[in-house]
PDB file of N, CA and C in Angstrom:
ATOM      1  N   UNK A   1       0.477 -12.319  -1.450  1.00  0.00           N
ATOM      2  CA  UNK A   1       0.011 -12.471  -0.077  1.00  0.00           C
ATOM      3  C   UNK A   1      -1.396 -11.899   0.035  1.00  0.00           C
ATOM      4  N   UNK A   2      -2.320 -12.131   0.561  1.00  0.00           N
ATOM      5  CA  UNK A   2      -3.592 -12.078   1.132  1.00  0.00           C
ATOM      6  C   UNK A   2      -3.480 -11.557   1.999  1.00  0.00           C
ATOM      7  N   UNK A   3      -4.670 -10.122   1.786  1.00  0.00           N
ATOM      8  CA  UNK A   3      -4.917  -9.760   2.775  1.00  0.00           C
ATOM      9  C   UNK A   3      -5.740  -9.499   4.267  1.00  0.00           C
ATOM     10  N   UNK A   4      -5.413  -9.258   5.089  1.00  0.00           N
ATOM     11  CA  UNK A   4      -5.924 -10.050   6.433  1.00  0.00           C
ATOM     12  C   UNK A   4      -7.718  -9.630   6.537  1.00  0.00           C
ATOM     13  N   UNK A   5      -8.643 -10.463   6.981  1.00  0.00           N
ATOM     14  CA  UNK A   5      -9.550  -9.865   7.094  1.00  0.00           C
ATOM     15  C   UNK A   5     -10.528  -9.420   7.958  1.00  0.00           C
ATOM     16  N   UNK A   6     -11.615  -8.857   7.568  1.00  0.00           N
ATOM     17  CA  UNK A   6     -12.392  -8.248   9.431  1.00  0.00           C
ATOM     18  C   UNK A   6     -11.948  -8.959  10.265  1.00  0.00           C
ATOM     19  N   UNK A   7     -12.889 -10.115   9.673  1.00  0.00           N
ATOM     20  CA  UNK A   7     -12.700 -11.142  11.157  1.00  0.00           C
ATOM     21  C   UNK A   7     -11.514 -11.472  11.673  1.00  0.00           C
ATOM     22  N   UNK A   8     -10.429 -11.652  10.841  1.00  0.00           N
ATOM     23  CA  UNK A   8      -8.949 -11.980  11.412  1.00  0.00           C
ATOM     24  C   UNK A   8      -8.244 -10.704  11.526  1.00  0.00           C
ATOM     25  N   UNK A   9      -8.601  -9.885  11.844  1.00  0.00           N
ATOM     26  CA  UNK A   9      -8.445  -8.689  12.401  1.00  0.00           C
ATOM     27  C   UNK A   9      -9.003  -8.437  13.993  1.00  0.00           C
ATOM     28  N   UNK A  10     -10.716  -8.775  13.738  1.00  0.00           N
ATOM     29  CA  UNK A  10     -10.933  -8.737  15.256  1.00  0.00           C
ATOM     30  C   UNK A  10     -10.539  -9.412  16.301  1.00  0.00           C
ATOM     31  N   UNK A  11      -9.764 -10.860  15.858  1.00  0.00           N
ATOM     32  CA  UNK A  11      -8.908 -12.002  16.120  1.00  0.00           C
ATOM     33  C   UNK A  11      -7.822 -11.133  17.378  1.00  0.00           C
ATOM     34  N   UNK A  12      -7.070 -10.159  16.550  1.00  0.00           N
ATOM     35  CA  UNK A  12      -5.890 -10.084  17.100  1.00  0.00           C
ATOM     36  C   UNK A  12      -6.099  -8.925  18.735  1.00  0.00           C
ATOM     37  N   UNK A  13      -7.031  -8.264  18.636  1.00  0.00           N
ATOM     38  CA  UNK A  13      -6.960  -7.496  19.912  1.00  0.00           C
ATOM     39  C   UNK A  13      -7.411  -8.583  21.139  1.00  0.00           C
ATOM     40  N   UNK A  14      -8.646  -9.588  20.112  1.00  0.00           N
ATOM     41  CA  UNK A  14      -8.971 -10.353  21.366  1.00  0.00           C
ATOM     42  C   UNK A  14      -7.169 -11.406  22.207  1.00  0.00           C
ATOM     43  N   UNK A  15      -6.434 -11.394  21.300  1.00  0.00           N
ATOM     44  CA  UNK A  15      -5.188 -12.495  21.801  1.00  0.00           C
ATOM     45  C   UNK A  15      -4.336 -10.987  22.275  1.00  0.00           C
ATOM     46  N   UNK A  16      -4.479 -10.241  22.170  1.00  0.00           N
ATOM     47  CA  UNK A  16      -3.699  -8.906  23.035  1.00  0.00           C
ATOM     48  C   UNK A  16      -4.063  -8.840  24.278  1.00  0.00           C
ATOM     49  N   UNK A  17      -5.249  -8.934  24.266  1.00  0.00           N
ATOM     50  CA  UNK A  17      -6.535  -8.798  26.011  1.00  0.00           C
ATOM     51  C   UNK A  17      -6.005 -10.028  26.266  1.00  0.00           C
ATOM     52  N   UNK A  18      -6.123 -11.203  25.914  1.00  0.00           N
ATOM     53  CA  UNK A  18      -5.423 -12.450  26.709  1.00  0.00           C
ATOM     54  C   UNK A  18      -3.646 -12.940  26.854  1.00  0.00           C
ATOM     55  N   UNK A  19      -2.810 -11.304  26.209  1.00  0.00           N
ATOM     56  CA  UNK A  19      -1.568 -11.427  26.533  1.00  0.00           C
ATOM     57  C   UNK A  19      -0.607 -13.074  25.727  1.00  0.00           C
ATOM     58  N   UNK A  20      -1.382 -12.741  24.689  1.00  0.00           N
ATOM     59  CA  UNK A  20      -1.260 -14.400  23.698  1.00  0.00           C
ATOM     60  C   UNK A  20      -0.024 -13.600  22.952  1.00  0.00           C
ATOM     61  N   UNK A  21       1.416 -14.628  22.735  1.00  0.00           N
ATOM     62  CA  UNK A  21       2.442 -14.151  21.879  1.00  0.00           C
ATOM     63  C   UNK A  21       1.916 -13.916  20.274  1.00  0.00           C
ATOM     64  N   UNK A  22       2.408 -12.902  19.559  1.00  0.00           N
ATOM     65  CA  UNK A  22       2.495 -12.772  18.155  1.00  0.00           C
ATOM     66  C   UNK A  22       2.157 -13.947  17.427  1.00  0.00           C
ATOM     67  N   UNK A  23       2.590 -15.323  17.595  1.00  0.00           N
ATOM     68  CA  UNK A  23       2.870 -16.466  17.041  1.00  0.00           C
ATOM     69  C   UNK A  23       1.713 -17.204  17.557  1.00  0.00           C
ATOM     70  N   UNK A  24       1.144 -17.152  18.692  1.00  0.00           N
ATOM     71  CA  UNK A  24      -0.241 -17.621  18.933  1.00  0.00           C
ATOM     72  C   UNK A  24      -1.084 -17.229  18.389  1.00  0.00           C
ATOM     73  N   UNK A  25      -1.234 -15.801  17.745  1.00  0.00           N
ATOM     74  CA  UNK A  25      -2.166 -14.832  17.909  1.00  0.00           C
ATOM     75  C   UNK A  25      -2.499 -15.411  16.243  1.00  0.00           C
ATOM     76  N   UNK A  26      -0.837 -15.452  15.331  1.00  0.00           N
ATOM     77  CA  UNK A  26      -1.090 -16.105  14.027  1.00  0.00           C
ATOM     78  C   UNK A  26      -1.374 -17.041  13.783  1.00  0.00           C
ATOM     79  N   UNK A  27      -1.269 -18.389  14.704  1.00  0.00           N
ATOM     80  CA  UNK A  27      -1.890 -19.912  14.789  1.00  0.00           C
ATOM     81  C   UNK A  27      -3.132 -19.457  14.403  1.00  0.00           C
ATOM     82  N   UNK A  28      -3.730 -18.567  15.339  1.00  0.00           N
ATOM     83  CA  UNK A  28      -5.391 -18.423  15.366  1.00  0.00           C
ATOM     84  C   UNK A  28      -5.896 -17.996  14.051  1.00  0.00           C
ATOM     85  N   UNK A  29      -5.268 -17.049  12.941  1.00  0.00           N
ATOM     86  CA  UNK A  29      -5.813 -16.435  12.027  1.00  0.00           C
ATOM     87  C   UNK A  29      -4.997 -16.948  11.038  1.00  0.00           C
ATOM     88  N   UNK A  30      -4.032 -18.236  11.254  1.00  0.00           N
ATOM     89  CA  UNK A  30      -3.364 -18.579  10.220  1.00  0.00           C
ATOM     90  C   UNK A  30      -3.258 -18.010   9.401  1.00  0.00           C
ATOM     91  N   UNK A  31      -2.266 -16.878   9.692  1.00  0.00           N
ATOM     92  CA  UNK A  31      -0.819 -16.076   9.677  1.00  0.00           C
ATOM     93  C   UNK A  31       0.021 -16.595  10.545  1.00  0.00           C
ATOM     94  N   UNK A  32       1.551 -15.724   9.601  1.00  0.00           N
ATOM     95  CA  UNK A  32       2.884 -16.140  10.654  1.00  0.00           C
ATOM     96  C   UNK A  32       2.919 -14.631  11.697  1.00  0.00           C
ATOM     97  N   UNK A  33       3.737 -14.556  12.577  1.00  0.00           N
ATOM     98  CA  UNK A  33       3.773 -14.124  13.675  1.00  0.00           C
ATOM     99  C   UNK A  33       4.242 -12.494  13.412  1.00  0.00           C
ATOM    100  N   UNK A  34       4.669 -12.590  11.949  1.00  0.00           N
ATOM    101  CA  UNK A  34       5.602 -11.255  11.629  1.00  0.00           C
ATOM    102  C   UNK A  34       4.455 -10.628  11.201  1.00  0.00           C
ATOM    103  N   UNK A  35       3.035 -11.046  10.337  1.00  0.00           N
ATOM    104  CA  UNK A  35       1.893 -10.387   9.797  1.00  0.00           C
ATOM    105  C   UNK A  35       1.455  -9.427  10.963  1.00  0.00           C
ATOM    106  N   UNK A  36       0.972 -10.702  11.757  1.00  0.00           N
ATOM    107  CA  UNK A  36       0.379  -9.781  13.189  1.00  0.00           C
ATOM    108  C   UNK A  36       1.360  -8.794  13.264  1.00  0.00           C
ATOM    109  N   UNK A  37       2.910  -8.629  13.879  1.00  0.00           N
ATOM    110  CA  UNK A  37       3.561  -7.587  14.292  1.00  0.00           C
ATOM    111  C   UNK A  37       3.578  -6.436  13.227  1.00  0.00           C
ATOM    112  N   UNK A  38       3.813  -6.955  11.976  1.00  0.00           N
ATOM    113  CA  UNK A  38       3.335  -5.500  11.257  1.00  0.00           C
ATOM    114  C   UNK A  38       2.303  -4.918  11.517  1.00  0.00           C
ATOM    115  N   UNK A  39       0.734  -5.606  11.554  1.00  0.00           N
ATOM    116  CA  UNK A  39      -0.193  -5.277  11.533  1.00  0.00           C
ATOM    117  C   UNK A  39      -0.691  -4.178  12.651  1.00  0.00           C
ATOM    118  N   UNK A  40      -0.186  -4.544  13.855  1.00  0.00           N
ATOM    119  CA  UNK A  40      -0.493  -4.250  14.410  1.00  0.00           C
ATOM    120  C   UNK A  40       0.512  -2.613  14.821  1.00  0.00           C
ATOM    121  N   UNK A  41       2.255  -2.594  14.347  1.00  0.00           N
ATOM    122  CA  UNK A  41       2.366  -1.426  13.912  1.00  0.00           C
ATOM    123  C   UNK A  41       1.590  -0.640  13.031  1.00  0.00           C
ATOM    124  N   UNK A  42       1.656  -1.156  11.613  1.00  0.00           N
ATOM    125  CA  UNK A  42       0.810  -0.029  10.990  1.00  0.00           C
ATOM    126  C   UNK A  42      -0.453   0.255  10.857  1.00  0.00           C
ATOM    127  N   UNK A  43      -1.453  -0.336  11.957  1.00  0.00           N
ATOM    128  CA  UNK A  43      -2.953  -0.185  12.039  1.00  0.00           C
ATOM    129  C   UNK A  43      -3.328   0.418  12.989  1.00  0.00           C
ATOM    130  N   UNK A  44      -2.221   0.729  14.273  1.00  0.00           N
ATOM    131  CA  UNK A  44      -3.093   1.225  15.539  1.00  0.00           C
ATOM    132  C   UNK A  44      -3.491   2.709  15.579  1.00  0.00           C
ATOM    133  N   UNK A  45      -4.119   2.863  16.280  1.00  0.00           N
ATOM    134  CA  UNK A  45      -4.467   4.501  16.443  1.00  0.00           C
ATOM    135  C   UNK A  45      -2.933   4.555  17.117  1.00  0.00           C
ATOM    136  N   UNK A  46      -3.447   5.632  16.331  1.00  0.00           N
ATOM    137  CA  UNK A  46      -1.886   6.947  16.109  1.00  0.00           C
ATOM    138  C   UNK A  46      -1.804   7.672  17.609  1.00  0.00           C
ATOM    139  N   UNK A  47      -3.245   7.774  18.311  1.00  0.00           N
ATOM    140  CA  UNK A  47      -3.665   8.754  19.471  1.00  0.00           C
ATOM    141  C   UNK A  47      -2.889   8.430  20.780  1.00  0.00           C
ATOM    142  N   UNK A  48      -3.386   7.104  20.476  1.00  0.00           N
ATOM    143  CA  UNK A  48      -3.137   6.288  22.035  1.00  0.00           C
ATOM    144  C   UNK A  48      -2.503   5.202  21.491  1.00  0.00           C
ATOM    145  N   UNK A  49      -2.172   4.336  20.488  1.00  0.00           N
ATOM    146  CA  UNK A  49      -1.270   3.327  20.603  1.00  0.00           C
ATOM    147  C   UNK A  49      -2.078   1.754  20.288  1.00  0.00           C
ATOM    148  N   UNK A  50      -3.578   1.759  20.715  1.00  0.00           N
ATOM    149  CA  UNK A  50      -3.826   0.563  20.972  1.00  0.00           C
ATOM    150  C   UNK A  50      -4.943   0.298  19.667  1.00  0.00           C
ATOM    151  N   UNK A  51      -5.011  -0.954  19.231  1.00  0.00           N
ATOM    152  CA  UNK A  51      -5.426  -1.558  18.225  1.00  0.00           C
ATOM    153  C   UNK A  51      -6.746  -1.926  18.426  1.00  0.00           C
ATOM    154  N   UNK A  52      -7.144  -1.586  17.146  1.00  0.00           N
ATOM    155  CA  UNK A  52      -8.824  -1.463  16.989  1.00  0.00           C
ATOM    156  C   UNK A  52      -8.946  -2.073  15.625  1.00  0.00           C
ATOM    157  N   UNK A  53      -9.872  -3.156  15.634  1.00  0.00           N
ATOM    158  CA  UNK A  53      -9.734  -3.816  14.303  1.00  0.00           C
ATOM    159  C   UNK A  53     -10.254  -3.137  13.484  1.00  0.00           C
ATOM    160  N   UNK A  54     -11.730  -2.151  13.456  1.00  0.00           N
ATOM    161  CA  UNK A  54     -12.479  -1.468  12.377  1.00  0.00           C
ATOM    162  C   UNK A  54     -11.626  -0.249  12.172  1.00  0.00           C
ATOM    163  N   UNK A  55     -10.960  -0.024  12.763  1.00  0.00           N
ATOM    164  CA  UNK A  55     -10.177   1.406  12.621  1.00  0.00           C
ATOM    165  C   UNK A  55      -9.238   0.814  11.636  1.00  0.00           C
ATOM    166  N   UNK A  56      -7.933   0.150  12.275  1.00  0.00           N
ATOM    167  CA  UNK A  56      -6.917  -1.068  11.630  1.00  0.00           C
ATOM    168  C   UNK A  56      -7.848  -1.154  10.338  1.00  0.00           C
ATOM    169  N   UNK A  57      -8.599  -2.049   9.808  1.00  0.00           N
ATOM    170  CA  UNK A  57      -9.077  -2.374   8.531  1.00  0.00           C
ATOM    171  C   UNK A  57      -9.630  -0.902   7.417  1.00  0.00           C
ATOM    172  N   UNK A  58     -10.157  -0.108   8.222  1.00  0.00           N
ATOM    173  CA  UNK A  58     -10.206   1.328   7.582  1.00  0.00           C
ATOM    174  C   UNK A  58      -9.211   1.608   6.899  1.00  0.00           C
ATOM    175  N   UNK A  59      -8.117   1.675   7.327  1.00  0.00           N
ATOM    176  CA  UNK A  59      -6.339   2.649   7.837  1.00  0.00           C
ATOM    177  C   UNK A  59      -6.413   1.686   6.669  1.00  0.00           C
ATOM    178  N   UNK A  60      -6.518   0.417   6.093  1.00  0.00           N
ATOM    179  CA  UNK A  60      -5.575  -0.661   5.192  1.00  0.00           C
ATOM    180  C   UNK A  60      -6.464  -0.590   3.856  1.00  0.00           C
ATOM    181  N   UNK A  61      -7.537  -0.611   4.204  1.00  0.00           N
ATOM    182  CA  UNK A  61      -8.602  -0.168   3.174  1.00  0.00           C
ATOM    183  C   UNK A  61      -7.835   1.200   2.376  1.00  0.00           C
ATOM    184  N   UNK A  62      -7.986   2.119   3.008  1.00  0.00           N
ATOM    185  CA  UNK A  62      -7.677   3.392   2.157  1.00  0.00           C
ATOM    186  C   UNK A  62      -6.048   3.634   2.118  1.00  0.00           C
ATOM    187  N   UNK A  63      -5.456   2.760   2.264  1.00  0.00           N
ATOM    188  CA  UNK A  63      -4.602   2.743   2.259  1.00  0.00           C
ATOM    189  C   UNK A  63      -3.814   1.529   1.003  1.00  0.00           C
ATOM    190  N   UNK A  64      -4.817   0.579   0.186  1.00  0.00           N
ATOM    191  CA  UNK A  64      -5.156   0.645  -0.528  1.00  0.00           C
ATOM    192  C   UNK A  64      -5.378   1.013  -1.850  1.00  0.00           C
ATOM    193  N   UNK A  65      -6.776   1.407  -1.707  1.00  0.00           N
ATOM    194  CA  UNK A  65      -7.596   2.198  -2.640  1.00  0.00           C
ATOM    195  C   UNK A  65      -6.636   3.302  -3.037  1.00  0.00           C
ATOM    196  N   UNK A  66      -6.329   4.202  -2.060  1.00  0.00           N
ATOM    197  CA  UNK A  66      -5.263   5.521  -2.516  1.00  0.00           C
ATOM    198  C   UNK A  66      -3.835   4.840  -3.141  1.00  0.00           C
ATOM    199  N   UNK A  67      -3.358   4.010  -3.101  1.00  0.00           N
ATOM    200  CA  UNK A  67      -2.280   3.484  -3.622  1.00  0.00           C
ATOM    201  C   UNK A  67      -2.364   3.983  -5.244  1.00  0.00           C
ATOM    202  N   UNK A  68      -1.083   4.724  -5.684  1.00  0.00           N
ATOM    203  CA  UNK A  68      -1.288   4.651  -7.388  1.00  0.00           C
ATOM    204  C   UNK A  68      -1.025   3.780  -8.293  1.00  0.00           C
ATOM    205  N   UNK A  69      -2.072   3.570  -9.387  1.00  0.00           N
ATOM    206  CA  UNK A  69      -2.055   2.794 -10.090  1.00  0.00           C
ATOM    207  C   UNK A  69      -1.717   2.820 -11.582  1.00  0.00           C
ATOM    208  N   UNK A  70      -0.443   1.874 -11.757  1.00  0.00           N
ATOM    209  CA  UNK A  70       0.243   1.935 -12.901  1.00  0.00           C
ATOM    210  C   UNK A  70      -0.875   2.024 -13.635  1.00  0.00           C
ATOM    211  N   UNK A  71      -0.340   2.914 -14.965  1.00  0.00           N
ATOM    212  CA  UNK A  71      -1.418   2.875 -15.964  1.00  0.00           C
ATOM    213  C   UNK A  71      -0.822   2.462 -17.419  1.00  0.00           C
ATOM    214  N   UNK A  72      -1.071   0.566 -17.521  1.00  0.00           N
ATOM    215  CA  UNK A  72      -0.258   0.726 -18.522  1.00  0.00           C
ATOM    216  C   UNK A  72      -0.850   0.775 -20.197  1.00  0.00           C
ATOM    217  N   UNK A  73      -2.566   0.549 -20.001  1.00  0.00           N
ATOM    218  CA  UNK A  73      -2.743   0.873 -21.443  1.00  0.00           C
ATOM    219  C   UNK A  73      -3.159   2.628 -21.532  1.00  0.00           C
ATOM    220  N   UNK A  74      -2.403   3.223 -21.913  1.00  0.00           N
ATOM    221  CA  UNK A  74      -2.081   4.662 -22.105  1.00  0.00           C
ATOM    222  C   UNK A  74      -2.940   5.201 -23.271  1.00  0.00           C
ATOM    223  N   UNK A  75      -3.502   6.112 -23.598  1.00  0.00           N
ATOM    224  CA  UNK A  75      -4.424   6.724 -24.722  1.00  0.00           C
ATOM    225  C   UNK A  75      -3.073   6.353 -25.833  1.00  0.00           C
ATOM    226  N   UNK A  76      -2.008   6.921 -25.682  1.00  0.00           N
ATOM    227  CA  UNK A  76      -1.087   6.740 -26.819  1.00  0.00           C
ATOM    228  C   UNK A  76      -0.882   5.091 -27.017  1.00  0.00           C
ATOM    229  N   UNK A  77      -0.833   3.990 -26.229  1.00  0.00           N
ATOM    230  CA  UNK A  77      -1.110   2.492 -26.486  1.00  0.00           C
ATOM    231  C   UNK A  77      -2.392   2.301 -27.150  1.00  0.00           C
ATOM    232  N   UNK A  78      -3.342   3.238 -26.797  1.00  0.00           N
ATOM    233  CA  UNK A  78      -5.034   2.539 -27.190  1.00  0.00           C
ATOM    234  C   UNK A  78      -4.789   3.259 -28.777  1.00  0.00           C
ATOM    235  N   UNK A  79      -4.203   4.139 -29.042  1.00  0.00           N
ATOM    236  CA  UNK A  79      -3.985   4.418 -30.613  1.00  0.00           C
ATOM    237  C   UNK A  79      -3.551   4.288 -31.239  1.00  0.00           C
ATOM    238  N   UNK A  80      -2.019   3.675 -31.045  1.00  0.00           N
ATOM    239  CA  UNK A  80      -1.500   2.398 -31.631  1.00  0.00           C
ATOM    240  C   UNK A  80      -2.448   1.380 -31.903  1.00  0.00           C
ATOM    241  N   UNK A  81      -2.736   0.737 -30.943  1.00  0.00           N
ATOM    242  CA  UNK A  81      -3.509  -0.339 -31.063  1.00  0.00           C
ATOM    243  C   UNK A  81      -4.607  -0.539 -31.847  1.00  0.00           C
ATOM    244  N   UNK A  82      -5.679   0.314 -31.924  1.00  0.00           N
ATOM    245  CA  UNK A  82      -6.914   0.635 -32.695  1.00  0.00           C
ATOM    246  C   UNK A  82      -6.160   1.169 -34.188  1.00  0.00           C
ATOM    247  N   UNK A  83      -5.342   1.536 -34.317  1.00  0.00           N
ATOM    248  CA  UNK A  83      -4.694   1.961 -35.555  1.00  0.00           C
ATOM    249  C   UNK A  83      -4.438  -0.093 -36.287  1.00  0.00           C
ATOM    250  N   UNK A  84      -4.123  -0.240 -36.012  1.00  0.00           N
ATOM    251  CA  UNK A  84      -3.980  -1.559 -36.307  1.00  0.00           C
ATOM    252  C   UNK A  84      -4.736  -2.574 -36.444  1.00  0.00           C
ATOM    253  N   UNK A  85      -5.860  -2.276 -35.701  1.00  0.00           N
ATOM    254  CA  UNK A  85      -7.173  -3.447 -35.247  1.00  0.00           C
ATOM    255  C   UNK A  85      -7.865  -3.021 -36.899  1.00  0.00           C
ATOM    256  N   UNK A  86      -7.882  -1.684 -36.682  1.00  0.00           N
ATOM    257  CA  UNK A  86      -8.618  -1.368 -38.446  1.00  0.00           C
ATOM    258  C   UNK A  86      -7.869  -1.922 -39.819  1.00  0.00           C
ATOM    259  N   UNK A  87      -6.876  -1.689 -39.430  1.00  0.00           N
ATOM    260  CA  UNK A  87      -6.156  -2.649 -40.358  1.00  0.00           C
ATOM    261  C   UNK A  87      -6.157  -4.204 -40.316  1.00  0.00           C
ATOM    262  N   UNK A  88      -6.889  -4.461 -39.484  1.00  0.00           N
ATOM    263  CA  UNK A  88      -7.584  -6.360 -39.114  1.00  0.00           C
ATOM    264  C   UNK A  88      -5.849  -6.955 -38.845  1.00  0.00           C
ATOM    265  N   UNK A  89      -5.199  -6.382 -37.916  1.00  0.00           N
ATOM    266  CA  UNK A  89      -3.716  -6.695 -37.327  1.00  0.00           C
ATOM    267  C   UNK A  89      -4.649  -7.822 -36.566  1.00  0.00           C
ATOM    268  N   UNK A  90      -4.287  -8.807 -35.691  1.00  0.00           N
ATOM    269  CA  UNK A  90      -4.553  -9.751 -34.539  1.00  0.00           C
ATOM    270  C   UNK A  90      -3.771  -8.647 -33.770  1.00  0.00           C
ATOM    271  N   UNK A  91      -4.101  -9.037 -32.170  1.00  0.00           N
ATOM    272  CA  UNK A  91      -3.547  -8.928 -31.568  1.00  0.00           C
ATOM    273  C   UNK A  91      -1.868  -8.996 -31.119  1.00  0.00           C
ATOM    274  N   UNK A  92      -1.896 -10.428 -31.087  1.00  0.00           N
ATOM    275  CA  UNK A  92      -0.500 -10.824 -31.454  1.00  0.00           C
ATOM    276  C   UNK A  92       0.295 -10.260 -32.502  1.00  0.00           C
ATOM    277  N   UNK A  93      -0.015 -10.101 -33.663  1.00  0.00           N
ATOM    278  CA  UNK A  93       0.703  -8.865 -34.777  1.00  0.00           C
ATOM    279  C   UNK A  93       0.845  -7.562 -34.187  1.00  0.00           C
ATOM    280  N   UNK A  94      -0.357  -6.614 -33.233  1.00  0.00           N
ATOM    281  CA  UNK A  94      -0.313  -5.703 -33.432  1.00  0.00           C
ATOM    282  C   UNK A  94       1.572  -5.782 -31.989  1.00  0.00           C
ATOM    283  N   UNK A  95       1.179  -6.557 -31.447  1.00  0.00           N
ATOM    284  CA  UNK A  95       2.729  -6.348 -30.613  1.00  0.00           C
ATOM    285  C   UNK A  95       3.458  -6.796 -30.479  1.00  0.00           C
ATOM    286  N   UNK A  96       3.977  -7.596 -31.699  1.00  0.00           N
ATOM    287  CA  UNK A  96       4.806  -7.903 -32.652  1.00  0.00           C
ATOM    288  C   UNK A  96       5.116  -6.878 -33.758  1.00  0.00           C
ATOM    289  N   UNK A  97       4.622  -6.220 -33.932  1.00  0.00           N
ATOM    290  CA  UNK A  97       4.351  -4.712 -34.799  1.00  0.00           C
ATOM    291  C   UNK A  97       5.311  -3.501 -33.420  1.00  0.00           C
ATOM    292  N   UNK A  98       4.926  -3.473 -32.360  1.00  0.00           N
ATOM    293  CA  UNK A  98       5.359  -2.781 -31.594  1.00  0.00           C
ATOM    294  C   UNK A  98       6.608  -3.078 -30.948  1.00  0.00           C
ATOM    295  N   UNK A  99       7.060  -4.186 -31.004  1.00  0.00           N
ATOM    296  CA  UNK A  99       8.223  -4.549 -30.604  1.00  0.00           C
ATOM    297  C   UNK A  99       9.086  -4.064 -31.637  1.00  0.00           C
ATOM    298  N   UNK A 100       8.857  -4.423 -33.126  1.00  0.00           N
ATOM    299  CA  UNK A 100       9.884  -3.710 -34.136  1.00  0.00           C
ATOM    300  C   UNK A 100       9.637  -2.309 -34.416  1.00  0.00           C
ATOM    301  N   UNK A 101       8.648  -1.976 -33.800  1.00  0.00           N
ATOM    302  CA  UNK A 101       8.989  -0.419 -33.837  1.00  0.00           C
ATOM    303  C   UNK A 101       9.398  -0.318 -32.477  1.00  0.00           C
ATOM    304  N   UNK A 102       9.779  -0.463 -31.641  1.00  0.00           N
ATOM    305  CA  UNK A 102      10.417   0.080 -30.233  1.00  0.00           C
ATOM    306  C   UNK A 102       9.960   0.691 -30.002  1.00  0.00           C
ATOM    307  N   UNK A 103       8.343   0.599 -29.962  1.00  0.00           N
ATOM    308  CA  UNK A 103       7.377   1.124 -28.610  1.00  0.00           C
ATOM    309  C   UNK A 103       7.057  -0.091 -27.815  1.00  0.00           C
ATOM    310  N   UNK A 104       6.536   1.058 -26.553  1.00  0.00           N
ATOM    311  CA  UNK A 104       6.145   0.173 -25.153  1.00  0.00           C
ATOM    312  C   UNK A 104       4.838  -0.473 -25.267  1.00  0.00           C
ATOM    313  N   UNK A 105       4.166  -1.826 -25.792  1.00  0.00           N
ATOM    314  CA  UNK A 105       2.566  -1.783 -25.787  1.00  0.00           C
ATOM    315  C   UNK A 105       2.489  -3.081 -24.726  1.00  0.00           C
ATOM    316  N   UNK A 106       1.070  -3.298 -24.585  1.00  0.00           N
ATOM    317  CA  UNK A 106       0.397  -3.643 -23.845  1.00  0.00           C
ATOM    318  C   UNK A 106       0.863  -5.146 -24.045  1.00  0.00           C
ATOM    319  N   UNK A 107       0.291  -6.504 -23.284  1.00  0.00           N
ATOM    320  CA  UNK A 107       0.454  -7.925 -23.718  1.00  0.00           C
ATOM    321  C   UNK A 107      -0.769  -8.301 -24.959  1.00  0.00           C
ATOM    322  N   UNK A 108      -0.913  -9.043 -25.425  1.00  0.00           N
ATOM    323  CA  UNK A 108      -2.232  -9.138 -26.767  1.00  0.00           C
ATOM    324  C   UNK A 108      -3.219  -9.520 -25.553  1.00  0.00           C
ATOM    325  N   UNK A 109      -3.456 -10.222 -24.784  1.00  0.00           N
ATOM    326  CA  UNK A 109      -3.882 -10.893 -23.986  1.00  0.00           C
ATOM    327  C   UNK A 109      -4.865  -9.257 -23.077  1.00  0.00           C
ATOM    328  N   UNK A 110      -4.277  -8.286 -22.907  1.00  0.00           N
ATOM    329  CA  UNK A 110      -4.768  -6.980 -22.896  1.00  0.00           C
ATOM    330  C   UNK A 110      -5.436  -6.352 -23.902  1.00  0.00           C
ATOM    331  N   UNK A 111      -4.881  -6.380 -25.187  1.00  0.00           N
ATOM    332  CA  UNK A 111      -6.061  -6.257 -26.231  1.00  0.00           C
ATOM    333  C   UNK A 111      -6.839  -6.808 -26.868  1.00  0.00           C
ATOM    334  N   UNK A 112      -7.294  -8.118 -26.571  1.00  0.00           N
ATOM    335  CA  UNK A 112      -8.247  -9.030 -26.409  1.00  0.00           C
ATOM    336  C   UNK A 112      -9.094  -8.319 -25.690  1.00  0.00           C
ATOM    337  N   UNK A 113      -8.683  -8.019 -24.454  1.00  0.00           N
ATOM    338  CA  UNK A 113     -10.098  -7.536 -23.309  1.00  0.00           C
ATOM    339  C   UNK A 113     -10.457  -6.231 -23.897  1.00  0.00           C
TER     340      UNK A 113
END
């Protein structure tokens, strides 16, 4: 899913001021009607209640960015891996190599990049 943007953000307070249903409000920013109602729970000021799109897009922004991020090529994957590359393994060998040893490695398609 895609996420909503400035502009279809500033979209939704203007269809609040004109008392436009959820489902109108998503016609306009083509979204369904449930986006807006989340959105507009988890974006408003906390203070007073009412929805502010640059605030709203802030709040989703760092909300976001702070999200943690799996980390799946691991120093212990990158030394496997380079252990093998010197040995002129392909990719594809080296995790095919890791599957019969029953470690966790990366896709080859990851150690390509």
């Amino acid at each position: 899913m895609a996420q909503l943007t400035l502009v279809q953000r500033y979209e939704i307070p203007i269809g609040l001021s004109l008392n436009q249903p959820y489902s109108q409000i998503g016609s306009t920013i083509d979204k369904d009607k449930s986006v807006v109602s989340r959105e507009i729970k988890r974006n408003s000021d906390a203070r007073n209640g009412k929805y502010r799109a640059q605030l709203a897009h802030e709040k989703a922004t760092n909300r976001h960015t702070d999200k943690n991020k799996k980390e799946y090529f691991t120093a212990e994957n990158k030394k496997y891996v380079e252990m093998y590359l010197v040995e002129k393994f392909s990719p594809e060998q080296i995790v095919g190599r890791a599957i019969l040893d029953g470690i966790s490695c990366v896709s080859h398609e990851t150690i390509y990049q």
